[in-house]
Each structure stands twice: as C-alpha cells, then as structure tokens.
Protein backbone atom coordinates (compact mmCIF):
# COMPACT_ATOMS: atom_id res chain seq x y z
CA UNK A 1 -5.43 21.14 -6.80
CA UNK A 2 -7.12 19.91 -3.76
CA UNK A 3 -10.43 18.40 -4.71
CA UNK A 4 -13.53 18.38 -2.15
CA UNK A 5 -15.15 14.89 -2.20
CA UNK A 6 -19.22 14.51 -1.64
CA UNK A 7 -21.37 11.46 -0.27
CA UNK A 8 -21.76 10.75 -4.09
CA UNK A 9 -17.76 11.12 -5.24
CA UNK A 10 -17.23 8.73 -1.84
CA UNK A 11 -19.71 6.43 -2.93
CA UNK A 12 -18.04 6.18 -6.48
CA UNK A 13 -14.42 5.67 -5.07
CA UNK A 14 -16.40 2.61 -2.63
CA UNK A 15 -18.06 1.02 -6.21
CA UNK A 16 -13.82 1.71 -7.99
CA UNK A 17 -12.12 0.16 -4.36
CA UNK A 18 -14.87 -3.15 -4.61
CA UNK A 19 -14.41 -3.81 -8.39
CA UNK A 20 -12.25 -0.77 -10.48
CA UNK A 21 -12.61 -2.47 -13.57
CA UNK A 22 -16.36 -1.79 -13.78
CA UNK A 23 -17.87 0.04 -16.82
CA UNK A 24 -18.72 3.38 -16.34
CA UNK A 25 -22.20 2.60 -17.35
CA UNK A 26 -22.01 -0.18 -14.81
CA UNK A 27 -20.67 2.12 -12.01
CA UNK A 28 -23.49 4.87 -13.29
CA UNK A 29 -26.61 2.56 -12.81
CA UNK A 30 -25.38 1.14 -9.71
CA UNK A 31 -24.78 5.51 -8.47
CA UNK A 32 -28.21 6.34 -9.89
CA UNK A 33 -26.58 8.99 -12.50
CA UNK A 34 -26.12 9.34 -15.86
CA UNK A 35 -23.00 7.56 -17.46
CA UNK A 36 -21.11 11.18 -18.37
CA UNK A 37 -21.79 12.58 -14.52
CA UNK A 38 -19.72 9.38 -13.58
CA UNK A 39 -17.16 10.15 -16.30
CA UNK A 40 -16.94 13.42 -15.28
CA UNK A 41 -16.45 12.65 -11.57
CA UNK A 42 -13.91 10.35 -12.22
CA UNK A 43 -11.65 12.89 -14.80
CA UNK A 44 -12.26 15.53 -12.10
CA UNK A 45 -11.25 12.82 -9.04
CA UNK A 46 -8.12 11.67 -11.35
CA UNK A 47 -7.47 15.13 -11.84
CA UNK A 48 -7.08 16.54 -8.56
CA UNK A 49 -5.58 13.15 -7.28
CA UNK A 50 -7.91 11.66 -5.08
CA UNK A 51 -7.61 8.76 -7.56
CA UNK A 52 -4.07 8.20 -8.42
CA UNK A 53 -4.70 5.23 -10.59
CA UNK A 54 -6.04 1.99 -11.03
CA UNK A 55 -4.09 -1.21 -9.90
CA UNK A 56 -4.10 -5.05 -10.17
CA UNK A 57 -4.58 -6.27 -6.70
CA UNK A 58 -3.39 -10.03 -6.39
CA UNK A 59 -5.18 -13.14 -5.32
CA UNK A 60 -3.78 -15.79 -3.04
CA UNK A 61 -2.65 -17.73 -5.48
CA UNK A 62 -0.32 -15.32 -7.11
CA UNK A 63 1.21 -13.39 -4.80
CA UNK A 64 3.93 -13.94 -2.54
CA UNK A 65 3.29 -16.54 0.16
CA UNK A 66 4.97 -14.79 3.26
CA UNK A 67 4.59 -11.25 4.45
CA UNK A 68 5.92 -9.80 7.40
CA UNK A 69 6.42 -6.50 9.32
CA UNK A 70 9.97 -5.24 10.10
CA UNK A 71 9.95 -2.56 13.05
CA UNK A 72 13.00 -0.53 12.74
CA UNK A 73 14.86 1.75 14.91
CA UNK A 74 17.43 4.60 13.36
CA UNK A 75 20.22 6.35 13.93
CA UNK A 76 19.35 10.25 13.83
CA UNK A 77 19.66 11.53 10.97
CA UNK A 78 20.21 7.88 9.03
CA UNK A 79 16.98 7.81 7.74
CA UNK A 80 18.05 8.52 4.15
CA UNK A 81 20.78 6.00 3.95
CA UNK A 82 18.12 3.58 5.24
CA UNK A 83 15.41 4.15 3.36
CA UNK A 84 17.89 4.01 0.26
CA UNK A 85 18.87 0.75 1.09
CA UNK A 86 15.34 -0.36 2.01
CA UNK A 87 14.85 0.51 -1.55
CA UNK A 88 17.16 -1.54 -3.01
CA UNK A 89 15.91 -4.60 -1.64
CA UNK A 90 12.87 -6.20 -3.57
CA UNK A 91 10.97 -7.93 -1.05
CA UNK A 92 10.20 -4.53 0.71
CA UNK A 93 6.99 -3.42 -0.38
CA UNK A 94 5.55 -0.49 1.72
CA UNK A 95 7.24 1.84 3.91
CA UNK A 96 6.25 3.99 6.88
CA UNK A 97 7.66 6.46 8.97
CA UNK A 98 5.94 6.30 12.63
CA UNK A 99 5.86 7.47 16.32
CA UNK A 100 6.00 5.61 19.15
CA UNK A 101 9.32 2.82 19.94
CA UNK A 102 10.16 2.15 15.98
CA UNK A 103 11.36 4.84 13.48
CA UNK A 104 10.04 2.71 10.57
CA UNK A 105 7.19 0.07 9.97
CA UNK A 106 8.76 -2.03 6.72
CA UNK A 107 6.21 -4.41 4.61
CA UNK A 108 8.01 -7.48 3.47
CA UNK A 109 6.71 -10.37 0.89
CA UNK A 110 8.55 -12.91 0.11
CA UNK A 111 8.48 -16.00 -1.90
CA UNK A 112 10.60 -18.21 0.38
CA UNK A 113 11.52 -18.34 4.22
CA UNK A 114 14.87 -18.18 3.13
CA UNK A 115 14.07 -15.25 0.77
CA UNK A 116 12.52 -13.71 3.78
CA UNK A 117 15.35 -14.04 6.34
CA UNK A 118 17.98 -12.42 4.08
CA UNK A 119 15.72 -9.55 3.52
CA UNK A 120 15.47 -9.12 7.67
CA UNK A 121 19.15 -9.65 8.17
CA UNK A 122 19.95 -7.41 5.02
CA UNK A 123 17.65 -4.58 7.12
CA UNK A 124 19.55 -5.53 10.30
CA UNK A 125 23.03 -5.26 9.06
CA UNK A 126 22.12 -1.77 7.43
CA UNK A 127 23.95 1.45 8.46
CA UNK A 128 22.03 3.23 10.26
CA UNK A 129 19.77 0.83 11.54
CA UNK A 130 20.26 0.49 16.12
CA UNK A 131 17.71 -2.63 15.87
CA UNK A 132 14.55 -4.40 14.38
CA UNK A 133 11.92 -6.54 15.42
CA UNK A 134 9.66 -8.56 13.25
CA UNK A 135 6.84 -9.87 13.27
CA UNK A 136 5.43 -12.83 10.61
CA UNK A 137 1.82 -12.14 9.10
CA UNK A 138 -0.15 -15.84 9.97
CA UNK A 139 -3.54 -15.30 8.48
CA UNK A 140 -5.28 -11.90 7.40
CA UNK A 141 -8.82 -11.31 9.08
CA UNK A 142 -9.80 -8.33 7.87
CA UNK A 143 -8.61 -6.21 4.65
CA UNK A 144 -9.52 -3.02 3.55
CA UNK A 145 -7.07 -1.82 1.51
CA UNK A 146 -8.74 -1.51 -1.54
C-alpha cells in the first residue's frame, strides 16, 4: 500500500525528522489538530511505510570519530559477491548503487585510522572489485538526514 502524503502528513513527518520522540499531544498542538488526527496519521503513515520507524540518531560524542566515502568500481556481474562482502565488514554503514564513473558509493565509520584503513584495503582486495577511491569526511556543513 502506497500512501498519498498531504501538506499536513509532510508537516508531521518535518515535526517526527526535528525531534521523533515528541508526544503526540506535543506534535498535535504544534500541527493545530486534535491529538487522535495525529495518531491516526501516524498509524496510517506507519502503515503504508512512509514511516518505517523511529531511530536513535547519535551525537558527536558517541559516534564514531571518522567517516569516509569509498567509490567503487565492479566487475560485471560481481556486484553480489561485493555487496556480500561489503556486508560482512562492520564499519560499512550505507550502501549505494550509482551512475556515473563508480558502481558503488560505500559509507564508512570508524573508530580508529587504523580501523579505517583495513576496512578500505579489505574493500580493495575484494573479488570483484577493478578499483576504489576514497575520500575522508573533514567537517559536516550541512545535514539533513533526519
């Protein structure tokens, strides 16, 4: 079930992506509506999975000091094998297929540089994988990811 979002069903995803542990009442007098239309929009949102869930998104302090972007280039027909392996190493976080030069756009955090340059030379030795370039995350500027 595909479900068709309104200005008001956008503007109560916005409130969720700024703060999603808000009360429902909270979330209701901030919307303007009573407290069970904002339940119900949110059951109905869950349901048809525009929301997926609700997640703990970490400060600076407790998440992994170094990120970094791995830009991969397969072997046709490899991408399985790859992305198998990709899986099995922890410090890959996110995953993207894409167009352009690089097959693959791979999200890395690590706690340590050393941590960090096993996890690039673990993607470079991988079968499958004709070459990588990467590229270390300095500061972040601007953030919308929820």
């Amino acid at each position: 079930m595909i479900v068709q979002l309104d200005d008001t069903d956008r503007a109560l995803i916005a409130a969720l992506q700024s703060n999603a542990r808000q009360p429902v009442a909270d979330l209701a007098r901030g919307l303007g509506l009573a407290r069970t239309t904002v339940q119900a929009r949110l059951e109905r949102l869950e349901r048809g999975g525009a929301i997926l869930g609700y997640t703990l998104r970490l400060g600076e302090a407790a998440s992994a000091p170094l990120h970094a972007t791995a830009l991969v280039n397969i072997e046709l027909r490899a991408g399985p094998a790859v992305l198998a392996r990709l899986r099995s190493l922890p410090a890959v976080q996110v995953v993207h297929t894409t167009s352009g030069r690089f097959d693959l756009l791979v999200q890395i955090a690590a706690q340590t540089t050393q941590e960090l340059d096993e996890t690039l030379d673990r993607i470079g030795e991988t079968r499958g994988v004709k070459g990588s370039e990467s590229l270390i995350h300095l500061s972040t500027k601007i953030d919308r990811s929820g």
